[in-house]
Every structure is written in structure tokens, then in C-alpha cells.
PDB file of N, CA and C in Angstrom:
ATOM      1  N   UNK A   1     -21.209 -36.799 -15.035  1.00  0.00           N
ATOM      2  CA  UNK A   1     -19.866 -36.897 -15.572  1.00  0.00           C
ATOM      3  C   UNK A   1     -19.640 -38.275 -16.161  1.00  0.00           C
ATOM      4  N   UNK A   2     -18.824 -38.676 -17.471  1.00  0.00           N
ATOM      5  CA  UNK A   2     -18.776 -39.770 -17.815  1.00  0.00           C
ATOM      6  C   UNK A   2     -17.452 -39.781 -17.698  1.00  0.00           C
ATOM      7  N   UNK A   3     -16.245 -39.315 -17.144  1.00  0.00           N
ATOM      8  CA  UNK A   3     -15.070 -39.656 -16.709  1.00  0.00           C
ATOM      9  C   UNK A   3     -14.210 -39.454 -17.756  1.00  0.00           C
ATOM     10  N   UNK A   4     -14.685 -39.227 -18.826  1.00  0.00           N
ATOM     11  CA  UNK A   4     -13.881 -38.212 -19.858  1.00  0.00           C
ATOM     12  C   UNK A   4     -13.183 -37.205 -20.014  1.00  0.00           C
ATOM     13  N   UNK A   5     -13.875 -36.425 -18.766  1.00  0.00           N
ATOM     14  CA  UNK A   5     -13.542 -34.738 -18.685  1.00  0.00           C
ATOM     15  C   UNK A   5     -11.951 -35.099 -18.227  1.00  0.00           C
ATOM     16  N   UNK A   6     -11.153 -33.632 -18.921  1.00  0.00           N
ATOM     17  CA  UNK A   6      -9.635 -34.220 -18.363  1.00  0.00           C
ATOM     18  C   UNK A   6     -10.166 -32.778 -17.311  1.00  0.00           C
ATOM     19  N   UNK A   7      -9.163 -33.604 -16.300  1.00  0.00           N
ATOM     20  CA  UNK A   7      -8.606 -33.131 -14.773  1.00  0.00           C
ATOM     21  C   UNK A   7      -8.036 -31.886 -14.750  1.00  0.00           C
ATOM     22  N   UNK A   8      -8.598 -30.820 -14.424  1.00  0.00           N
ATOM     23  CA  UNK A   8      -8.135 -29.005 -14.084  1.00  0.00           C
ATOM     24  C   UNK A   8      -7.779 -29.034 -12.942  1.00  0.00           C
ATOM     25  N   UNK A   9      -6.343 -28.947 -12.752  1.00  0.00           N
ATOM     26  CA  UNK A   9      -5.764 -28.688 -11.423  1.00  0.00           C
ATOM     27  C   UNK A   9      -4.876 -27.868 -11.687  1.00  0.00           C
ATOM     28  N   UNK A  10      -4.863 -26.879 -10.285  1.00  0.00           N
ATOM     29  CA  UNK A  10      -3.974 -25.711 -10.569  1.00  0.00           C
ATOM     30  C   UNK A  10      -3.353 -25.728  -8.927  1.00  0.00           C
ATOM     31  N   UNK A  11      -1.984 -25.108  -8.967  1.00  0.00           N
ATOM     32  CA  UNK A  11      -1.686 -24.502  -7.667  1.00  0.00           C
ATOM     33  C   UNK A  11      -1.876 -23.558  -7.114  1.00  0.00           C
ATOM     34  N   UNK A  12      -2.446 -23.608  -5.586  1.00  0.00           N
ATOM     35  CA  UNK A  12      -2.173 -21.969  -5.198  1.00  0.00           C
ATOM     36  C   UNK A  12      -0.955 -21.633  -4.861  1.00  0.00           C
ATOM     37  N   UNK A  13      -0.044 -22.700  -4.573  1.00  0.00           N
ATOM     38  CA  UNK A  13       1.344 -21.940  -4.039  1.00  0.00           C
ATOM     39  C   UNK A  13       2.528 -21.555  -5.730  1.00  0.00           C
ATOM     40  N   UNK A  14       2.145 -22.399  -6.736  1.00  0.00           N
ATOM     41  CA  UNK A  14       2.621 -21.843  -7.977  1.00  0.00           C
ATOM     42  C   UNK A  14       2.093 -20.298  -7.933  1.00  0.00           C
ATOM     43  N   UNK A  15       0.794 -20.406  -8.295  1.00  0.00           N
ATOM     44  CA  UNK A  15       0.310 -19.104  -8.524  1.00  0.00           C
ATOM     45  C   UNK A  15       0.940 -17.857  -7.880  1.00  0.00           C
ATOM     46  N   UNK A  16       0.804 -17.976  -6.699  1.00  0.00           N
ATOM     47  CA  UNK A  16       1.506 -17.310  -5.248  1.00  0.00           C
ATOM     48  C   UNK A  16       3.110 -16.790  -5.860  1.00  0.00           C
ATOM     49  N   UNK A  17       3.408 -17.936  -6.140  1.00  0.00           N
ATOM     50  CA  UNK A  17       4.961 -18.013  -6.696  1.00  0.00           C
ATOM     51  C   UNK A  17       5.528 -17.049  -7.920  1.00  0.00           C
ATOM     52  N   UNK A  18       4.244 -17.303  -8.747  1.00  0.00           N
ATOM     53  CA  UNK A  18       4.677 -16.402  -9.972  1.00  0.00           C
ATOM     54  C   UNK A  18       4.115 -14.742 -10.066  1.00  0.00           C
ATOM     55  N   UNK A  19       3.469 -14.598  -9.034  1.00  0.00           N
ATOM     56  CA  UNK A  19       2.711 -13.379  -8.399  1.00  0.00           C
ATOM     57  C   UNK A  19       4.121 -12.778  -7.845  1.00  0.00           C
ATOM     58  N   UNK A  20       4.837 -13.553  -6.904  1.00  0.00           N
ATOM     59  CA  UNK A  20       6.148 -12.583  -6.130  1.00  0.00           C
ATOM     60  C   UNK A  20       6.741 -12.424  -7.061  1.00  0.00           C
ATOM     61  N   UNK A  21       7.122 -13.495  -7.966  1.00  0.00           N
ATOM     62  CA  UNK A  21       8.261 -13.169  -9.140  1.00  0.00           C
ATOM     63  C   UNK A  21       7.783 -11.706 -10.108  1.00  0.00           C
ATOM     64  N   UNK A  22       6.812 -11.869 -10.594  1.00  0.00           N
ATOM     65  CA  UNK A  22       6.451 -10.646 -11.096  1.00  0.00           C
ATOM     66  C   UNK A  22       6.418  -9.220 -10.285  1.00  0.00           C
ATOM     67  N   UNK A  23       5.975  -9.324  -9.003  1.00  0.00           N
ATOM     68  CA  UNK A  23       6.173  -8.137  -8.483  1.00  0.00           C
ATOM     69  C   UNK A  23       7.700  -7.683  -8.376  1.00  0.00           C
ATOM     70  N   UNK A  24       8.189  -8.991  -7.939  1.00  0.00           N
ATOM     71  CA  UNK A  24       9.667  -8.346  -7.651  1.00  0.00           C
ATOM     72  C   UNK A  24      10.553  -8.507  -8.947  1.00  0.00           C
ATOM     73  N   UNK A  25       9.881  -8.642 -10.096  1.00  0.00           N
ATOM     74  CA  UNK A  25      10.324  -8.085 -11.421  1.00  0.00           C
ATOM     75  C   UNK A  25      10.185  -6.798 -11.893  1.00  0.00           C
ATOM     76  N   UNK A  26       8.665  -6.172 -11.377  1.00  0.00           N
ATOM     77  CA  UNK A  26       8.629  -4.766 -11.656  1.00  0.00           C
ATOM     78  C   UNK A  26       9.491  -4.212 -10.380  1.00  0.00           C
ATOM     79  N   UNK A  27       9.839  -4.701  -9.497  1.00  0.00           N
ATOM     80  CA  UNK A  27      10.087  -3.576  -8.507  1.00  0.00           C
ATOM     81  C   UNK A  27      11.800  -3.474  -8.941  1.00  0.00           C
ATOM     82  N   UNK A  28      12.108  -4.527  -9.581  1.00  0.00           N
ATOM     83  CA  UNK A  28      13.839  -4.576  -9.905  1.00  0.00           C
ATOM     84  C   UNK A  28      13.668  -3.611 -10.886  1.00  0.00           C
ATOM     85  N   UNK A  29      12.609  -3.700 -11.913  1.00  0.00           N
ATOM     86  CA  UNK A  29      12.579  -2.498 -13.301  1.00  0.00           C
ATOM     87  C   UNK A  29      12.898  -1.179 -12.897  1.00  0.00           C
ATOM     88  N   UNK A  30      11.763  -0.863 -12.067  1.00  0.00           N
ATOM     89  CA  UNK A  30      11.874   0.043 -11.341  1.00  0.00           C
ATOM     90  C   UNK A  30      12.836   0.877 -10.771  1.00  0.00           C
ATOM     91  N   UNK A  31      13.756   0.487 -10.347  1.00  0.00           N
ATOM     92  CA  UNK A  31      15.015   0.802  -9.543  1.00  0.00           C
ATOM     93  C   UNK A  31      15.812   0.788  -9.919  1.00  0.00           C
ATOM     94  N   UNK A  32      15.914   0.047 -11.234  1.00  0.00           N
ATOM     95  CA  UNK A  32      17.098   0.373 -12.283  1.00  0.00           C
ATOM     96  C   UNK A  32      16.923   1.076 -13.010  1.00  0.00           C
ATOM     97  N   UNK A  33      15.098   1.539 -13.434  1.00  0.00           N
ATOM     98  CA  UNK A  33      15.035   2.944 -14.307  1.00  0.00           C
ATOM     99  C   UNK A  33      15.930   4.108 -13.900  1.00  0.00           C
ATOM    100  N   UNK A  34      15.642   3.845 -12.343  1.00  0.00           N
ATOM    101  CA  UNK A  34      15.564   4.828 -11.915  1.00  0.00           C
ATOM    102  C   UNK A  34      17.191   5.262 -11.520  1.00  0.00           C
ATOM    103  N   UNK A  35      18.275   4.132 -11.556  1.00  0.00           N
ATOM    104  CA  UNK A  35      19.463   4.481 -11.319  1.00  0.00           C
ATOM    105  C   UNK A  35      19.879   3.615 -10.657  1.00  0.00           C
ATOM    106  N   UNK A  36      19.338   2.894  -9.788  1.00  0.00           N
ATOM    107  CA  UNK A  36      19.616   2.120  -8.447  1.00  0.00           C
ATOM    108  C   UNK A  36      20.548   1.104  -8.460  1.00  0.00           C
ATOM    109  N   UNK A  37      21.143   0.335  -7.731  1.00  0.00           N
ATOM    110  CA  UNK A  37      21.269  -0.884  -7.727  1.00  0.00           C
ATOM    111  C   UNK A  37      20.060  -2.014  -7.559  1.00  0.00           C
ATOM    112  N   UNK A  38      19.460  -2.308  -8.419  1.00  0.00           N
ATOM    113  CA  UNK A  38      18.404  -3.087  -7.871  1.00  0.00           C
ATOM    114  C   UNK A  38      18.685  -3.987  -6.626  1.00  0.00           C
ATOM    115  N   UNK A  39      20.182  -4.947  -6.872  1.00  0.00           N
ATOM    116  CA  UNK A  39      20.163  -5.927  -6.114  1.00  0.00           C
ATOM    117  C   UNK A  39      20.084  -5.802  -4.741  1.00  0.00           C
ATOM    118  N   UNK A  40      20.910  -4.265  -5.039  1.00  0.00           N
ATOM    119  CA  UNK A  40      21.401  -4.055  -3.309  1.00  0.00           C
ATOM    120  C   UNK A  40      20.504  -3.437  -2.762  1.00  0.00           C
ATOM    121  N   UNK A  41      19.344  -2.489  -3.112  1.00  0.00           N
ATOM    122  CA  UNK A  41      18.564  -1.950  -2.601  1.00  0.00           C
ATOM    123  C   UNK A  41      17.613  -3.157  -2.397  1.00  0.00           C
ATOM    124  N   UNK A  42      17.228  -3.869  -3.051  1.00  0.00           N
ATOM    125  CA  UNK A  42      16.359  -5.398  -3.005  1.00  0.00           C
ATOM    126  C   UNK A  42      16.710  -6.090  -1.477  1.00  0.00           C
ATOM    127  N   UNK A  43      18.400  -6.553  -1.299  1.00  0.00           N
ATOM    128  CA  UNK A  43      18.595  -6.980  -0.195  1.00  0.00           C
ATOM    129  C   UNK A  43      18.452  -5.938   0.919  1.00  0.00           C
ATOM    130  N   UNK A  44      18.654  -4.882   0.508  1.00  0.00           N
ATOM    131  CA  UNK A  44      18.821  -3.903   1.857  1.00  0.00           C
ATOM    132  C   UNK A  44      17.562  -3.964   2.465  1.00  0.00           C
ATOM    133  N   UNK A  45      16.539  -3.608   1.562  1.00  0.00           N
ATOM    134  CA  UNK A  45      15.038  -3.869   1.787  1.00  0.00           C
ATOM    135  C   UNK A  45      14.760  -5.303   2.939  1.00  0.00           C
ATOM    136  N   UNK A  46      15.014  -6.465   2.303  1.00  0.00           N
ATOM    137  CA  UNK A  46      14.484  -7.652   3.077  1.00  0.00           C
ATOM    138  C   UNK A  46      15.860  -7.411   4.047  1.00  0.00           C
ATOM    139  N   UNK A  47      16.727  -6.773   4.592  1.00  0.00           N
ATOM    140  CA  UNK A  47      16.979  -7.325   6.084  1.00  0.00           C
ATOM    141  C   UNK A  47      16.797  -5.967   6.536  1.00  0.00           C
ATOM    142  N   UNK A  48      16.697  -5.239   6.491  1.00  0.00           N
ATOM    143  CA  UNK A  48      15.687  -4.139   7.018  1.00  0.00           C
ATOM    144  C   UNK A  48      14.639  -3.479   7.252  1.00  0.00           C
ATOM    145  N   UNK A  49      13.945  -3.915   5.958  1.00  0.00           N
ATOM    146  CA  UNK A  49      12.372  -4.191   6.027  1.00  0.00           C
ATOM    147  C   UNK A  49      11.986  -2.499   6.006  1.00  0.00           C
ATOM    148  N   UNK A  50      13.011  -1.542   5.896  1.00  0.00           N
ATOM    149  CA  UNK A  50      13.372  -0.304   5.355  1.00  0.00           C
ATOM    150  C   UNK A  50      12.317  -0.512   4.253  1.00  0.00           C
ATOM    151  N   UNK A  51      11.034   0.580   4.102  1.00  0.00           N
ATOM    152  CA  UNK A  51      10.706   0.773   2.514  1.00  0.00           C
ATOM    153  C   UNK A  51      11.491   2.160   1.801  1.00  0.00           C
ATOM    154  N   UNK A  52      12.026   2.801   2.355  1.00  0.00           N
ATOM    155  CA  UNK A  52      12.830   3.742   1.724  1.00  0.00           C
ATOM    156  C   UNK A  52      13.578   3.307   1.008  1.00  0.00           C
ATOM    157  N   UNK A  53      14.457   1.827   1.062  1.00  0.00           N
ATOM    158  CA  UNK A  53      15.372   0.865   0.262  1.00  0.00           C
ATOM    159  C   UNK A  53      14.782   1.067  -1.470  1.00  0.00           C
ATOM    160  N   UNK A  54      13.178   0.981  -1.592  1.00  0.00           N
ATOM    161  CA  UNK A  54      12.737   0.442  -2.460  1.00  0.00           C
ATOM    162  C   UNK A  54      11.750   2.008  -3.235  1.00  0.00           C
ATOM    163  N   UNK A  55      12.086   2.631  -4.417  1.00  0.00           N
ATOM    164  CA  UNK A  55      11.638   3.879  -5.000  1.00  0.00           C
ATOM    165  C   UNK A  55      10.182   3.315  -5.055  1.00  0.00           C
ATOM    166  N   UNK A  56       9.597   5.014  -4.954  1.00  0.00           N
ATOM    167  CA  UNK A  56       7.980   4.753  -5.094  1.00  0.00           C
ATOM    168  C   UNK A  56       7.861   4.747  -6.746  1.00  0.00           C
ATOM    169  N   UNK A  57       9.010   5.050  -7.920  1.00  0.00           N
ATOM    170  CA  UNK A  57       8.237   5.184  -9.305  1.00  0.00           C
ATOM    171  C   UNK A  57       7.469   3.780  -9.248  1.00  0.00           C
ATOM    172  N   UNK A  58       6.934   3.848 -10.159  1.00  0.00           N
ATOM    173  CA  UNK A  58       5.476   3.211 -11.007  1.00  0.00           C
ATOM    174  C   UNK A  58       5.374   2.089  -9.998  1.00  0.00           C
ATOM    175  N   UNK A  59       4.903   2.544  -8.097  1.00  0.00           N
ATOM    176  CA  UNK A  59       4.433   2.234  -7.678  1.00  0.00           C
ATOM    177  C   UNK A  59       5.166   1.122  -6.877  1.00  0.00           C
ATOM    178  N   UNK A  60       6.400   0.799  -6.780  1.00  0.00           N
ATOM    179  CA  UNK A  60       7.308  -0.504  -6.669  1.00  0.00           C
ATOM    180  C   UNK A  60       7.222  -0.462  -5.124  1.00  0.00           C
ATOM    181  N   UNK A  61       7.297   0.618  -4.166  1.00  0.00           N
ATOM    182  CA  UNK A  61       7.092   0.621  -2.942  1.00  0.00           C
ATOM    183  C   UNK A  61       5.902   0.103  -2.295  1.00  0.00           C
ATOM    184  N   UNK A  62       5.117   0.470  -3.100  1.00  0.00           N
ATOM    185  CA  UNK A  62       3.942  -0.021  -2.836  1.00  0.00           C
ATOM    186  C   UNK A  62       3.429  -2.222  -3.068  1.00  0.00           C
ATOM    187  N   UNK A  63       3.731  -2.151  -4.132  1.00  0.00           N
ATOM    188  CA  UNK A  63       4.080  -3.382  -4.476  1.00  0.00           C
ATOM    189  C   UNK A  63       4.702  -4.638  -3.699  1.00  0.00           C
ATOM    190  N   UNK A  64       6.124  -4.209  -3.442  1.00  0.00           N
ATOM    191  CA  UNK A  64       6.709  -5.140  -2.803  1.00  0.00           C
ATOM    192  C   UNK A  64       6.781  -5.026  -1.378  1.00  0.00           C
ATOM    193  N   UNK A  65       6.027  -4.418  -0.776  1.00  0.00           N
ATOM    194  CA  UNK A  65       5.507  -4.176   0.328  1.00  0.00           C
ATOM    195  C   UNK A  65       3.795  -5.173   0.698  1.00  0.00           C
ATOM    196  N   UNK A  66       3.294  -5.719  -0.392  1.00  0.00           N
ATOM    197  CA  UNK A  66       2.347  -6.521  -0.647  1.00  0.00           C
ATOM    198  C   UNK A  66       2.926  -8.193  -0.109  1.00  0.00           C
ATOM    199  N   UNK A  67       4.160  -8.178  -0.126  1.00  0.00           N
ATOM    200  CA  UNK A  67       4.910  -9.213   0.023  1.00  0.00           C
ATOM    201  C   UNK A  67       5.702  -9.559   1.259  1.00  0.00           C
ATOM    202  N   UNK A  68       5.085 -10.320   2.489  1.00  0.00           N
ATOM    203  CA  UNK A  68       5.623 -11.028   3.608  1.00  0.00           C
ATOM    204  C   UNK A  68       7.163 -11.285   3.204  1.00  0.00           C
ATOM    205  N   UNK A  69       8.062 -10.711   3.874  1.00  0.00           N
ATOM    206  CA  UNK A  69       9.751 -10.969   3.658  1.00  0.00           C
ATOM    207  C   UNK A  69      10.184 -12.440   3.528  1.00  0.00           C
ATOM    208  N   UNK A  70       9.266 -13.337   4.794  1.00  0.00           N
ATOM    209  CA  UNK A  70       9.637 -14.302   5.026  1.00  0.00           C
ATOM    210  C   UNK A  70       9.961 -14.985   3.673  1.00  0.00           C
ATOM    211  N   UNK A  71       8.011 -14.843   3.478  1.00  0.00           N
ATOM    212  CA  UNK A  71       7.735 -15.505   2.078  1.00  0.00           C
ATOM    213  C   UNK A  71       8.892 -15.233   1.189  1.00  0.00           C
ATOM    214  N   UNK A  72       8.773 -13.826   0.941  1.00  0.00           N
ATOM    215  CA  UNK A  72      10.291 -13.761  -0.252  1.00  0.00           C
ATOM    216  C   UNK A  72      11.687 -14.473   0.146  1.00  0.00           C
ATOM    217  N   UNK A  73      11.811 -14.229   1.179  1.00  0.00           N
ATOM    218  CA  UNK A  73      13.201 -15.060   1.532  1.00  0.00           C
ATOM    219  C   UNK A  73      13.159 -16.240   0.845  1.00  0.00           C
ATOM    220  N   UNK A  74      11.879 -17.480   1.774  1.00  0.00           N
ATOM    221  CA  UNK A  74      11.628 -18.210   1.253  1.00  0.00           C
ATOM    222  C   UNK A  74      11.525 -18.692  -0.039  1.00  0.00           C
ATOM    223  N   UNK A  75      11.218 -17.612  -1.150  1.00  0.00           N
ATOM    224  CA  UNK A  75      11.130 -18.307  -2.452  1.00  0.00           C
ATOM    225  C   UNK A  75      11.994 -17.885  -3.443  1.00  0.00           C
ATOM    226  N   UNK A  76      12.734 -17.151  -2.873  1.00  0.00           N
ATOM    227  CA  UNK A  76      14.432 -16.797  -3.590  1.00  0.00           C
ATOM    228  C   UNK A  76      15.131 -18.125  -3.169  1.00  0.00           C
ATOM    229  N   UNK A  77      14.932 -18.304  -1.866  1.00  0.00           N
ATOM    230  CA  UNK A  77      16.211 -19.590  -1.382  1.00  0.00           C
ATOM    231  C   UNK A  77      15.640 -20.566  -2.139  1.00  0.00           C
ATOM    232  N   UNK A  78      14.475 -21.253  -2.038  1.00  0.00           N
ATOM    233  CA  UNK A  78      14.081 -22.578  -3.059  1.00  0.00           C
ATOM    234  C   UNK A  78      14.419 -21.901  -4.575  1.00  0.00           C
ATOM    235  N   UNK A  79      14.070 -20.753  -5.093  1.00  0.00           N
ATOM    236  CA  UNK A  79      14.884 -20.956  -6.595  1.00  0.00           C
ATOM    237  C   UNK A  79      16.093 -20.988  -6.783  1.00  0.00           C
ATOM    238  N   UNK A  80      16.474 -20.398  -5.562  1.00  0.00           N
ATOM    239  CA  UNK A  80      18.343 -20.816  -5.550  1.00  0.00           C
ATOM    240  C   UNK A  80      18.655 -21.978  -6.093  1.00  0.00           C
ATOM    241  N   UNK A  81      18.155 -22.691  -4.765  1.00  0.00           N
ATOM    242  CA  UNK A  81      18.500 -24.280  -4.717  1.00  0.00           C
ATOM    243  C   UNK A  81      17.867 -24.873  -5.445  1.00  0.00           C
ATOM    244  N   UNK A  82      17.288 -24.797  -6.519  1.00  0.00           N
ATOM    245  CA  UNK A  82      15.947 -25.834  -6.926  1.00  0.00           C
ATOM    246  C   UNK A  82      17.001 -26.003  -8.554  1.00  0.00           C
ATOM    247  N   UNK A  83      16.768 -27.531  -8.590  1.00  0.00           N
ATOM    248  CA  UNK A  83      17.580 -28.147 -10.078  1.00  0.00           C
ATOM    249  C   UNK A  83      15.899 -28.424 -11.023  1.00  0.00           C
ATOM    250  N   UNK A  84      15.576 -27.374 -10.939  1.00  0.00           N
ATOM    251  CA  UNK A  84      14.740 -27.420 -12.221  1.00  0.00           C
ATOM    252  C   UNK A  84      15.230 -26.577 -13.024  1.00  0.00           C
TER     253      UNK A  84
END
């Protein structure tokens, strides 16, 4: 190496991050195709942990079920709060 090369750094917890966002983008699609309230079936889901909350079309049950609650809690509340 002659110290030229520029520096490849990546996150795993970004990555992680934009992985939930997308799932729980299709799973909101999903549920509003389908009629739903996304939001409320979304929350009903994380404090019940109910997957009936969440329709099986194009797989969304399945999906956001891939996803630890905590974690989601967790990364709804930091985008809450986050001034970026």
C-alpha cells in the first residue's frame, strides 16, 4: 500500500438501519394497499407483538416479523429525536 488508497468504511448499524426502514416501508405499503391503517396496525403490532396486526399480502407478515421490536422501537425513537 502506498497510502493513497482512500479509506472504505461502512456501517453495520447504518446498514441495519436502512434494512428496518425499508422493511417497514414495504410493510406500511402493504397495509394501506390493502385498506388498513398502516399506523395503527404498525403500533398495535409492536405493543402486542400480535402478527395478525400486520397482513400477509406481498409477504409484510413475514417481513416485519424479521425485526426484534426492541430494535424497532429503538430506531423509530432515535429518528424521532434525531436533528439530522
Amino acid at each position: 500500500m502506498t497510502g493513497n488508497e482512500p479509506t472504505i468504511s461502512f456501517s453495520i448499524a447504518e446498514d441495519r438501519e436502512k434494512e428496518v426502514k425499508d422493511t417497514l416501508t414495504k410493510v406500511y405499503e402493504a397495509l394501506r394497499q390493502k385498506g388498513y391503517n398502516p399506523i395503527n396496525q404498525i403500533v398495535g403490532y409492536i405493543l402486542s407483538e400480535d402478527p395478525t396486526y400486520i397482513t400477509t399480502y406481498n409477504n409484510a407478515r413475514s417481513l416485519i416479523r424479521h425485526i426484534d421490536r426492541d430494535e424497532l422501537l429503538q430506531l423509530l425513537v432515535k429518528s424521532y429525536l434525531s436533528e439530522e
